[in-house]
Protein backbone atom coordinates (compact mmCIF):
# COMPACT_ATOMS: atom_id res chain seq x y z
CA UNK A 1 0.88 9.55 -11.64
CA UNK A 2 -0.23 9.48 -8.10
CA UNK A 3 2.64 9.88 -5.21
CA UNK A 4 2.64 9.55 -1.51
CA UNK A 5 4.61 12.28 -0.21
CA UNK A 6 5.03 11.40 3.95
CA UNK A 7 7.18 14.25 4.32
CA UNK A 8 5.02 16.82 2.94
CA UNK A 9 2.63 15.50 5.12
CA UNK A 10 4.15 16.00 7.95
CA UNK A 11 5.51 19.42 7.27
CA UNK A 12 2.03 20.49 6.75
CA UNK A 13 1.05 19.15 10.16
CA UNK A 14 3.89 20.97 11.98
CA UNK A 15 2.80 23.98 10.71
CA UNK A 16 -1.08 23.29 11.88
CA UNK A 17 0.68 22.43 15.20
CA UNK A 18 2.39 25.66 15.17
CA UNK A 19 -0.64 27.85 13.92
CA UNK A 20 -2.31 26.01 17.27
CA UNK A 21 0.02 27.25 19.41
CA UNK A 22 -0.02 30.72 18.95
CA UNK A 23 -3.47 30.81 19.98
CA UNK A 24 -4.41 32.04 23.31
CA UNK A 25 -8.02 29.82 23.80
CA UNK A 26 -7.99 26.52 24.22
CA UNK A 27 -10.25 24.34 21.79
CA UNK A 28 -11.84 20.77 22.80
CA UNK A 29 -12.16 18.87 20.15
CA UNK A 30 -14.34 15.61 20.51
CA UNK A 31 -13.62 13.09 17.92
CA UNK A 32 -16.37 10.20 17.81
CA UNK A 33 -14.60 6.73 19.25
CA UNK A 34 -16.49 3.49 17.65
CA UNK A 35 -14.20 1.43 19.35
CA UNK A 36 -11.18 -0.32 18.37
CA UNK A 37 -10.65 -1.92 14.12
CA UNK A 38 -9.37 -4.43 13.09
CA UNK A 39 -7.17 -3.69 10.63
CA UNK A 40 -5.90 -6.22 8.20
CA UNK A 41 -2.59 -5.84 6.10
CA UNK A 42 -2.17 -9.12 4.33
CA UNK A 43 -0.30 -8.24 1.41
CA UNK A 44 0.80 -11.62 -0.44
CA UNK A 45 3.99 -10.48 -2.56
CA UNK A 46 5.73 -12.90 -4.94
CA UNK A 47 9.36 -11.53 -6.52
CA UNK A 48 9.78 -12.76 -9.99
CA UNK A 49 12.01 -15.71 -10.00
CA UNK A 50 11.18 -16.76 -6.60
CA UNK A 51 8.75 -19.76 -5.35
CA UNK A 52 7.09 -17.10 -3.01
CA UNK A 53 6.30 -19.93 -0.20
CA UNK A 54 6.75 -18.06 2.58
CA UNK A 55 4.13 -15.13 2.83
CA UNK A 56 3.16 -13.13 6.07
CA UNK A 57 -0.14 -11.42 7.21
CA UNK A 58 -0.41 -8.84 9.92
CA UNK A 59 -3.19 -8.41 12.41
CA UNK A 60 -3.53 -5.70 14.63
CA UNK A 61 -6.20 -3.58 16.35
CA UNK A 62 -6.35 0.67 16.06
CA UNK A 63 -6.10 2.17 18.56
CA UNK A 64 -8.17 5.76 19.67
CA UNK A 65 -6.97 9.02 17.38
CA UNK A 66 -5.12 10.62 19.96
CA UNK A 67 -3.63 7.96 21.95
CA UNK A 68 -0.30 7.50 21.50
CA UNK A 69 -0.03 4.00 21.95
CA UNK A 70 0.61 2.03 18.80
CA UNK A 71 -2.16 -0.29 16.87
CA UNK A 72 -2.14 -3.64 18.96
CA UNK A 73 -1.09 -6.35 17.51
CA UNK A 74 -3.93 -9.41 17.69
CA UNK A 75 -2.53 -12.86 18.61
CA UNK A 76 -4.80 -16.17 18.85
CA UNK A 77 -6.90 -15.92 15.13
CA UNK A 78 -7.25 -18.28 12.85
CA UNK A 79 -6.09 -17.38 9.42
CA UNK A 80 -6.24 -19.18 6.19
CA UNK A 81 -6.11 -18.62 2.38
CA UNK A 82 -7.78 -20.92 0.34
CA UNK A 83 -6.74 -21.43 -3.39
CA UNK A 84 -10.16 -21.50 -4.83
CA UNK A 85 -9.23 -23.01 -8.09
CA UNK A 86 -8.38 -26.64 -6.88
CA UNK A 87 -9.21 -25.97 -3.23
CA UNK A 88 -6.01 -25.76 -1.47
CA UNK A 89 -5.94 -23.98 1.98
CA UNK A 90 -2.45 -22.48 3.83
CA UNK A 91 -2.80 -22.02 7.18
CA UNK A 92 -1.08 -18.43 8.48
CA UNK A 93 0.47 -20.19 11.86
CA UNK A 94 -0.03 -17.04 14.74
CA UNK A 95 3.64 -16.06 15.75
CA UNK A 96 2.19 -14.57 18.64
CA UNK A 97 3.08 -10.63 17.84
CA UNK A 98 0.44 -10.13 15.20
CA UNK A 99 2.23 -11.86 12.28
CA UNK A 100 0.56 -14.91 11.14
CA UNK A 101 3.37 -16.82 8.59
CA UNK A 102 2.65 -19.38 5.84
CA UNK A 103 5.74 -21.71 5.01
CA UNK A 104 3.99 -23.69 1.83
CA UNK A 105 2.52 -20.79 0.36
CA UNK A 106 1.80 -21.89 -3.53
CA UNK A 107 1.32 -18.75 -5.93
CA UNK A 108 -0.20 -19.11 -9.67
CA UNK A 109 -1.13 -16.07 -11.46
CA UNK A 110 -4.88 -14.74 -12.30
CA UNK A 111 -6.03 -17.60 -9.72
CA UNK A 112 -8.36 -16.35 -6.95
CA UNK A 113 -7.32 -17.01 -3.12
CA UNK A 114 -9.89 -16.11 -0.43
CA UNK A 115 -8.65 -14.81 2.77
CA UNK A 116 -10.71 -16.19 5.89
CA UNK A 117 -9.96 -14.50 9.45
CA UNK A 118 -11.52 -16.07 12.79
CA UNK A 119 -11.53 -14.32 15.66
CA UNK A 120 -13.27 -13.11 18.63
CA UNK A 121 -16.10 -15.74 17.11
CA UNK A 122 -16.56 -13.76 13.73
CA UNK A 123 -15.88 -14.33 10.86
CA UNK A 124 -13.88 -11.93 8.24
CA UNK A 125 -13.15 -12.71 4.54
CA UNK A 126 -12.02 -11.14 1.33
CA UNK A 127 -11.10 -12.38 -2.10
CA UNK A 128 -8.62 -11.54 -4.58
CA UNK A 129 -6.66 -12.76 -7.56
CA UNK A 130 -3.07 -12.75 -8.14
CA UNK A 131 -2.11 -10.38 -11.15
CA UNK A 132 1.04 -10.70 -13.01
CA UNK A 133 3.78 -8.27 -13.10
CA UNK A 134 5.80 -6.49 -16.37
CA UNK A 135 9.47 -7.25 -15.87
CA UNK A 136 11.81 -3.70 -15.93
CA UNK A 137 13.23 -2.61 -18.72
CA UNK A 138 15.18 0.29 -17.40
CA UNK A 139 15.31 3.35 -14.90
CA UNK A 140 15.97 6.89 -15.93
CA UNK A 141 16.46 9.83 -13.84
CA UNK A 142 15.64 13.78 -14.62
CA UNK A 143 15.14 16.83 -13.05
CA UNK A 144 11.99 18.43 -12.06
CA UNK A 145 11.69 22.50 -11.55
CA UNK A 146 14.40 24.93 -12.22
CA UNK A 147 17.08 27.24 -9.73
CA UNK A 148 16.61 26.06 -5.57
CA UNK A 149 13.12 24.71 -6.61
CA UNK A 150 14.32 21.21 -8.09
CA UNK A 151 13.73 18.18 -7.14
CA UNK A 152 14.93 14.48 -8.73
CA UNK A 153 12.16 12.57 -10.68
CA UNK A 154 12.65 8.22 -11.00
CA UNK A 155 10.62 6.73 -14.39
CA UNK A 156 10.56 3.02 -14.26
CA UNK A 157 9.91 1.89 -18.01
CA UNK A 158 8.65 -1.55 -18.83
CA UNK A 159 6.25 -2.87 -21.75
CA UNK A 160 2.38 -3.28 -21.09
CA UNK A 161 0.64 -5.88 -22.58
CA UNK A 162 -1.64 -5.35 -25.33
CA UNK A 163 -5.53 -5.79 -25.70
CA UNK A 164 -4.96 -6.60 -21.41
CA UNK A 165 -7.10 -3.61 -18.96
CA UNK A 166 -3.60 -3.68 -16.49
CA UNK A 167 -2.95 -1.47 -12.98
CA UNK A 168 0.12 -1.25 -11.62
CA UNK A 169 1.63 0.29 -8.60
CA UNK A 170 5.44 0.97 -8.07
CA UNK A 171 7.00 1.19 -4.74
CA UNK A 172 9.99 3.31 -4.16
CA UNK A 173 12.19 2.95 -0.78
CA UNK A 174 15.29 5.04 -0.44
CA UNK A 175 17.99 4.60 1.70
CA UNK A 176 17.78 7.56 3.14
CA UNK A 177 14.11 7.92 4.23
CA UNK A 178 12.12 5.51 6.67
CA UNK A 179 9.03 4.97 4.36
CA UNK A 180 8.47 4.17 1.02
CA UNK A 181 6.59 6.60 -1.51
CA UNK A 182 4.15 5.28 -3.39
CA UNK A 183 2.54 5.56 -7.54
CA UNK A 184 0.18 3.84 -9.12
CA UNK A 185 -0.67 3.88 -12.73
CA UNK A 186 -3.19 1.88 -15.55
CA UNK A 187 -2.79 1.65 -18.97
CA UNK A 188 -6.00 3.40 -19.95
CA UNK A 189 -3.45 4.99 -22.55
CA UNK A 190 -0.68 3.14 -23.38
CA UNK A 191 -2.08 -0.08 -23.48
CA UNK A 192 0.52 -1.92 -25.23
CA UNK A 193 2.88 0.09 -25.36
CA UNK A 194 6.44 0.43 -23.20
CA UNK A 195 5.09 2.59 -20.10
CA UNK A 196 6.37 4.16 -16.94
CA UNK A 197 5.75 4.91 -13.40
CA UNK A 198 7.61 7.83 -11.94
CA UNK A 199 8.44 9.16 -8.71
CA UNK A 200 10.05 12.11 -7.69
CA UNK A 201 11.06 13.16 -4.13
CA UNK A 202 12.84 16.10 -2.61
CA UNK A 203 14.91 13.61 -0.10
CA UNK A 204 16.76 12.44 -3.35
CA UNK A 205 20.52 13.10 -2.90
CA UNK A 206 23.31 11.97 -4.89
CA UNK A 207 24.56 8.56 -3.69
CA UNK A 208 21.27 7.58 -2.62
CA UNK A 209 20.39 4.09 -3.04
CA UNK A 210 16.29 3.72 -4.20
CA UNK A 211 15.06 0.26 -4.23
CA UNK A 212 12.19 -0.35 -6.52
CA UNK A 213 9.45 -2.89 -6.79
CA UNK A 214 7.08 -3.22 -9.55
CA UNK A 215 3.59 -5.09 -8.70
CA UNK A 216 0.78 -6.11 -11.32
CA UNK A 217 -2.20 -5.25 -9.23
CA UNK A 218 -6.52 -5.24 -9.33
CA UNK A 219 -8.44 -2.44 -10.36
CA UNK A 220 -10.15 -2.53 -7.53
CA UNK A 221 -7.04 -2.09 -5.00
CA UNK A 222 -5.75 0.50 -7.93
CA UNK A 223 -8.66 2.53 -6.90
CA UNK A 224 -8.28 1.78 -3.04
CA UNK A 225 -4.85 3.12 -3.40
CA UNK A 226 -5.78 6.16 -5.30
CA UNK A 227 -8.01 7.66 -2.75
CA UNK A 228 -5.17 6.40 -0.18
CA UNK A 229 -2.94 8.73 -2.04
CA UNK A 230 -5.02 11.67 -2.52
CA UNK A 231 -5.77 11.99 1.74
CA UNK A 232 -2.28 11.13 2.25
CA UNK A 233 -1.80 14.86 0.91
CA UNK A 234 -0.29 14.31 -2.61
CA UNK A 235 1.83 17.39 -4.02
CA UNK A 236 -0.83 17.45 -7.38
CA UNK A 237 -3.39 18.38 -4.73
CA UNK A 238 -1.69 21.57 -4.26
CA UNK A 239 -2.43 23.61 -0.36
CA UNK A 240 -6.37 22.61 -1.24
CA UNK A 241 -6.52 18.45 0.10
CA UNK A 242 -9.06 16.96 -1.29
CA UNK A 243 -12.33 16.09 1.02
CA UNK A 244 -11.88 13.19 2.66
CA UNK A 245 -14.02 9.89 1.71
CA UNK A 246 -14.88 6.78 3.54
CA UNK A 247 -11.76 4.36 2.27
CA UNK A 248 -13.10 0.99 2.64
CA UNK A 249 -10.83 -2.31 1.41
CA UNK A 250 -12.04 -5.43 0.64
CA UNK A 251 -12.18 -6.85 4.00
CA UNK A 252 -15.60 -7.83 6.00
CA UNK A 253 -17.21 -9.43 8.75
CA UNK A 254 -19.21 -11.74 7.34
CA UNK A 255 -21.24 -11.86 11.10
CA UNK A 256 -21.89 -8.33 10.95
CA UNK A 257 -21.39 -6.57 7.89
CA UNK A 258 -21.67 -3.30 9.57
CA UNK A 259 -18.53 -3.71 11.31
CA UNK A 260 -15.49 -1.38 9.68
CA UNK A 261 -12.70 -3.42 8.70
CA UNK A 262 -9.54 -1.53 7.89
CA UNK A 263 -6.68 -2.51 5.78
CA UNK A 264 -6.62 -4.81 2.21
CA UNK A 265 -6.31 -8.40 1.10
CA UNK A 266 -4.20 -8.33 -2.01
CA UNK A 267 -1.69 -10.45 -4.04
CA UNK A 268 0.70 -9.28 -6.50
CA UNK A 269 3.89 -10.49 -8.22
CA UNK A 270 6.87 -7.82 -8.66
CA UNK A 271 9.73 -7.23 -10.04
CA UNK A 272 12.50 -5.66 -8.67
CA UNK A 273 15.81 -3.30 -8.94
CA UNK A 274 17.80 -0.41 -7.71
CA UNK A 275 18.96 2.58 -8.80
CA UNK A 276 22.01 5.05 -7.62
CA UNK A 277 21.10 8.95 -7.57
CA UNK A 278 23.67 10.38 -9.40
């Protein structure tokens, strides 16, 4: 199981910042600027039991690594998705703030949809299919650790179809934090069998309230989000991170394929419950 642990993160940074601080020279350090990204998060989600119509994709620019000014968003492009399968396109109308909103979106699982992006007179695209999602079966909850060093571990079960290569990525967001954590899991395995995704977090408190989504996802964006993972500073990397790697989505300029593109095109269906920490 893979986790994203923000919090951990960000401890770690504080106590880089502090180690900094204590030092008496002052240290330059000159990170290379290529310019602003475009980064792309157009993540089509469609809840089980739903018609999943109305879909949103963000567009924004990055921004330098030490400004403090967020990504900006990028109003006047033209987006589309095009169903390849009989052809039909949904225009993402530009809400002027970086969203871009479909109203008629029409999902249909393992169909591919092609995601087209105009702007600044280029042209971006990336393709991806629509992968089906197990329904839940049940959450349990256990305890990690032993004396002050515990912390509460989440397993999702549900049943993986058989003779099927499946990915799947489970999204946890608790009441209590501002960001999700994040696990993703195949059934290289347990195909067939009833699996689970877990997710444990030291923030879990009784009377905590964790909302959790289930997606069927690609194996390509199942490897996208395992490198994601491991830089994000995972616990199972211990104090050694692993060396960072170029993490590269699906998403190019088809005008200049040089160009970095950050961010994914994917779609997913999900299903979807909570659970109580008791």
């Amino acid at each position: 199981m893979k986790n994203i642990n923000i919090y951990s993160r960000l401890g770690a940074l504080l106590v880089i910042i502090g180690l900094l601080h204590s030092c008496t020279d002052v240290i330059d350090v000159d990170l290379p600027n290529g310019g602003a990204r475009l980064v792309v998060d157009a993540s089509i989600r469609w809840q089980k039991g739903t018609m999943g119509e109305t879909q949103t994709i963000n567009l924004r620019q990055s921004t330098a690594f030490f400004n403090n000014t967020p990504d900006v968003p990028v109003t006047g492009a033209s987006v589309t998705v095009t169903k390849e399968n009989d052809g039909s396109i949904f225009v993402f109308a530009d809400q002027n703030n970086g969203n871009y909103t479909a109203t008629d979106f029409v999902p249909e699982l393992n169909t591919t949809y092609t995601l087209e992006i105009l702007y600044n007179g280029n042209i971006y695209k990336a393709t991806e299919t629509l992968i089906a999602a197990p329904v839940i079966n049940r959450v349990e909850q256990t305890i990690e650790g032993s004396g002050d060093d515990t912390e509460i571990q989440l397993q999702v079960y549900f049943d993986d179809p058989a003779a099927i290569e499946n990915y799947y990525l489970g999204e946890f967001i608790p009441s209590n934090l501002p960001l999700p954590s994040l696990a993703v899991i195949s059934d290289e395995f347990t195909d067939g069998n009833e699996n689970f995704i877990e997710n444990d977090n030291e923030n879990y408190t009784a009377g905590v309230n964790v909302n959790i989504n289930l997606y069927g996802i690609s194996r390509r964006y199942y490897d996208y989000l395992k490198i994601l993972i491991q830089q994000s500073g995972s616990d199972e990397n211990g104090p050694f991170p692993v060396t960072p790697v170029q993490l590269k989505g699906n998403c190019s300029n088809i005008n200049n394929s040089n160009e970095e593109v950050l961010g994914y095109f994917r779609l997913g269906e999900f299903d979807t419950t909570s659970y109580t920490i008791n």
